[in-house]
Protein backbone atom coordinates (compact mmCIF):
# COMPACT_ATOMS: atom_id res chain seq x y z
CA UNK A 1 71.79 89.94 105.88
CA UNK A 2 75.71 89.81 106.34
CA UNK A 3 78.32 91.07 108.54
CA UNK A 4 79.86 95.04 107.16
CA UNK A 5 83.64 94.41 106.80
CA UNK A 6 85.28 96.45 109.65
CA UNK A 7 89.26 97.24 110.76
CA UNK A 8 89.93 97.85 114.55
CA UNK A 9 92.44 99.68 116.30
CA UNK A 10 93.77 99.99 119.87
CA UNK A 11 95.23 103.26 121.67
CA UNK A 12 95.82 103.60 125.39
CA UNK A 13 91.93 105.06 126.34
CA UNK A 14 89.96 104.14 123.25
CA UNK A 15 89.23 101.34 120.91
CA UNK A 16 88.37 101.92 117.29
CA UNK A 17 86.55 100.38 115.02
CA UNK A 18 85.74 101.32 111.31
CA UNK A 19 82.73 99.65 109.48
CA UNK A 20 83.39 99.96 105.86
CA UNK A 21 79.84 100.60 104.31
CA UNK A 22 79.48 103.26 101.50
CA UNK A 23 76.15 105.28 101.41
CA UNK A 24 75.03 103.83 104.46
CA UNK A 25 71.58 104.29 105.97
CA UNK A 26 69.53 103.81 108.86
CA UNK A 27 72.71 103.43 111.03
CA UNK A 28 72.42 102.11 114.34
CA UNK A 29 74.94 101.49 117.14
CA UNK A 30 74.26 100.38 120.40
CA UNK A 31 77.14 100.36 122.95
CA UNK A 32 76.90 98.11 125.90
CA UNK A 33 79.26 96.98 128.47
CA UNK A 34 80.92 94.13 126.56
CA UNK A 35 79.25 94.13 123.59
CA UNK A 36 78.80 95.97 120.44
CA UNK A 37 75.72 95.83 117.80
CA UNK A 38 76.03 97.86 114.45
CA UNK A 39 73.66 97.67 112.01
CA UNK A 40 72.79 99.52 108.90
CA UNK A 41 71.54 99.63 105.12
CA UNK A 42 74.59 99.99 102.63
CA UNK A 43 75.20 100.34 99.07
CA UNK A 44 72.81 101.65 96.10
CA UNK A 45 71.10 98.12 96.96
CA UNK A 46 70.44 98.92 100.50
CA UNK A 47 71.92 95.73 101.45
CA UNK A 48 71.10 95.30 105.44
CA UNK A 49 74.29 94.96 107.13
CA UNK A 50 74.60 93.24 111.03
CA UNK A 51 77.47 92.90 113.44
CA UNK A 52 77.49 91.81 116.64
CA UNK A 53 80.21 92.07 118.76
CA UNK A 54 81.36 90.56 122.21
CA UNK A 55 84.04 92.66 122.90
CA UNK A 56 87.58 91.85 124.35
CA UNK A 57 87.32 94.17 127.46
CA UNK A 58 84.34 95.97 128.67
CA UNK A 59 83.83 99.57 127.56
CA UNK A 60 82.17 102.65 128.77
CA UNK A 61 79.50 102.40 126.71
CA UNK A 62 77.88 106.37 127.99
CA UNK A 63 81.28 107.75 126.77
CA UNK A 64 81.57 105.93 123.33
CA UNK A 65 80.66 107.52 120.13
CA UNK A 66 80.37 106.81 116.33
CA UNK A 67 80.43 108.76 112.91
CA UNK A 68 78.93 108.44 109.75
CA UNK A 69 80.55 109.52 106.70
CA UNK A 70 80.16 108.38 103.18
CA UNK A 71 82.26 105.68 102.86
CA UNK A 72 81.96 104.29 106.39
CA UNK A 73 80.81 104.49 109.89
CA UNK A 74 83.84 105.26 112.91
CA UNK A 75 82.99 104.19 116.54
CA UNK A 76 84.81 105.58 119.37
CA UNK A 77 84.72 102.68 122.09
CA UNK A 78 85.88 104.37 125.21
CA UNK A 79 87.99 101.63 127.28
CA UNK A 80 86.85 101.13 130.75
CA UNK A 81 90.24 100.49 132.02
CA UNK A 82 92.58 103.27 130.43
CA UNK A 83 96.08 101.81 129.41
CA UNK A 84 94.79 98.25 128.81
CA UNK A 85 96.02 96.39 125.91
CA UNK A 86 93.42 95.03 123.72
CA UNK A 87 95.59 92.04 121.61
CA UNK A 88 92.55 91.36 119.96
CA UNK A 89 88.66 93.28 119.49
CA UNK A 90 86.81 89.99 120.34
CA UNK A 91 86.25 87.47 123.81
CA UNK A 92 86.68 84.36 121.14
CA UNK A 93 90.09 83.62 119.88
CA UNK A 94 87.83 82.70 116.54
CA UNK A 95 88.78 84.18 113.17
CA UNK A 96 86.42 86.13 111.64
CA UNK A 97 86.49 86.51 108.22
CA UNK A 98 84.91 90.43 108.14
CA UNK A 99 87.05 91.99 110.99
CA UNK A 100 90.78 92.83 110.40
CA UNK A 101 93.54 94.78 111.76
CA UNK A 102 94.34 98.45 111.00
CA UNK A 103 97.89 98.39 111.15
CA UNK A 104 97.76 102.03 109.24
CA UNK A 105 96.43 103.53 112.40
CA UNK A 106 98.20 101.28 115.07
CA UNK A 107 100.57 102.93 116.97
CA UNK A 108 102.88 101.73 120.00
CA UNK A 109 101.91 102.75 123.67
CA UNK A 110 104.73 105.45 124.36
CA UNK A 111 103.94 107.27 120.89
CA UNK A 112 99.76 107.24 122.04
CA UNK A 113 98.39 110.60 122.68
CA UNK A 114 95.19 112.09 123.49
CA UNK A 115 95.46 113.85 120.02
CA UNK A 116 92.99 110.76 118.30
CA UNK A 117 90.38 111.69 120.05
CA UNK A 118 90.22 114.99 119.54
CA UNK A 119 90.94 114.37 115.45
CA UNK A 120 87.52 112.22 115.98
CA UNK A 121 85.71 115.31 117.53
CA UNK A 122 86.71 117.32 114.59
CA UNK A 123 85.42 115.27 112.03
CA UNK A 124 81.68 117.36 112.03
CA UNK A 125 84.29 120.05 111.24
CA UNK A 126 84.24 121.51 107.87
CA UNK A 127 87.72 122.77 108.02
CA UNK A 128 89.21 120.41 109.21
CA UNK A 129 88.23 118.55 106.47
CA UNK A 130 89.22 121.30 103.92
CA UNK A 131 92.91 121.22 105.70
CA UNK A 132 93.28 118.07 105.30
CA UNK A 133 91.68 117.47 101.74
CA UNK A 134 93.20 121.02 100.70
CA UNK A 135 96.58 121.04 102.58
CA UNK A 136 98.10 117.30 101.41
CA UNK A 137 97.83 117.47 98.13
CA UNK A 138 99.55 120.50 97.89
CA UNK A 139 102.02 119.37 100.29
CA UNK A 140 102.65 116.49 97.90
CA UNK A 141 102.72 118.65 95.10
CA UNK A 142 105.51 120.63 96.53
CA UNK A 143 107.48 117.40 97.66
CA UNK A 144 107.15 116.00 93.84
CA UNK A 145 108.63 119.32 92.34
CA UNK A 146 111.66 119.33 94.27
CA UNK A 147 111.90 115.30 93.54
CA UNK A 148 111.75 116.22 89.57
């Protein structure tokens, strides 16, 4: 049994965190105050995967969510002080070699919106995944023909 690599993000109202496990199974999350458990079974092995997770801040834990797609599992940790800087996921100060930053997804506090949580509703959404599987690539399509 071993950690599941994961990247974190922080917004104004929400903290997210993204275990990277493909064909996960048997997915469990339990949200608590200051702490966070995930566990699963990953791969074509069905590796068992464990994190646990004293968290920097407490969270709501009856308003917090997660996701399971393919490739990984997305939890929704809702803060339970909006507008609270997280500088770091975890109470220790400690390096851990399976957590990192997403820096893809962080944003500053004056561009934050409520807009990322309602992209994370819409993920059960079957067209929003056809927009956005369907619409960029023809978007970059259309940006590569008037480059050439």
């Amino acid at each position: 049994m071993q950690p599941a690599s994961a990247k974190w993000y922080d917004r104004r109202d929400y903290v997210f965190i993204e275990f990277c496990v493909e064909d996960s199974k048997d997915v469990n999350v339990n949200f608590e105050k200051s702490k966070l458990t995930f566990s699963c079974l990953g791969g074509s092995d069905n590796f068992k995967h464990l994190n646990e997770i004293d968290l920097f801040h407490c969270i709501d834990p009856n308003d917090s969510k997660h996701k399971r797609t393919d490739r990984s599992i997305l939890c929704c940790l809702r803060k339970g002080e909006s507008g609270q800087s997280w500088p770091r996921l975890t109470k220790e100060r400690a390096k851990l070699n399976w957590l990192s930053v997403d820096f893809n997804n962080w944003k500053d506090w004056e561009d934050d919106s409520d807009e990322d949580m309602s992209n994370f509703d819409r993920f059960s959404e079957v067209s929003y995944f056809k927009c956005i599987l369907l619409s960029l690539p023809v978007h970059f399509c259309v940006v590569n023909l008037i480059w050439f």
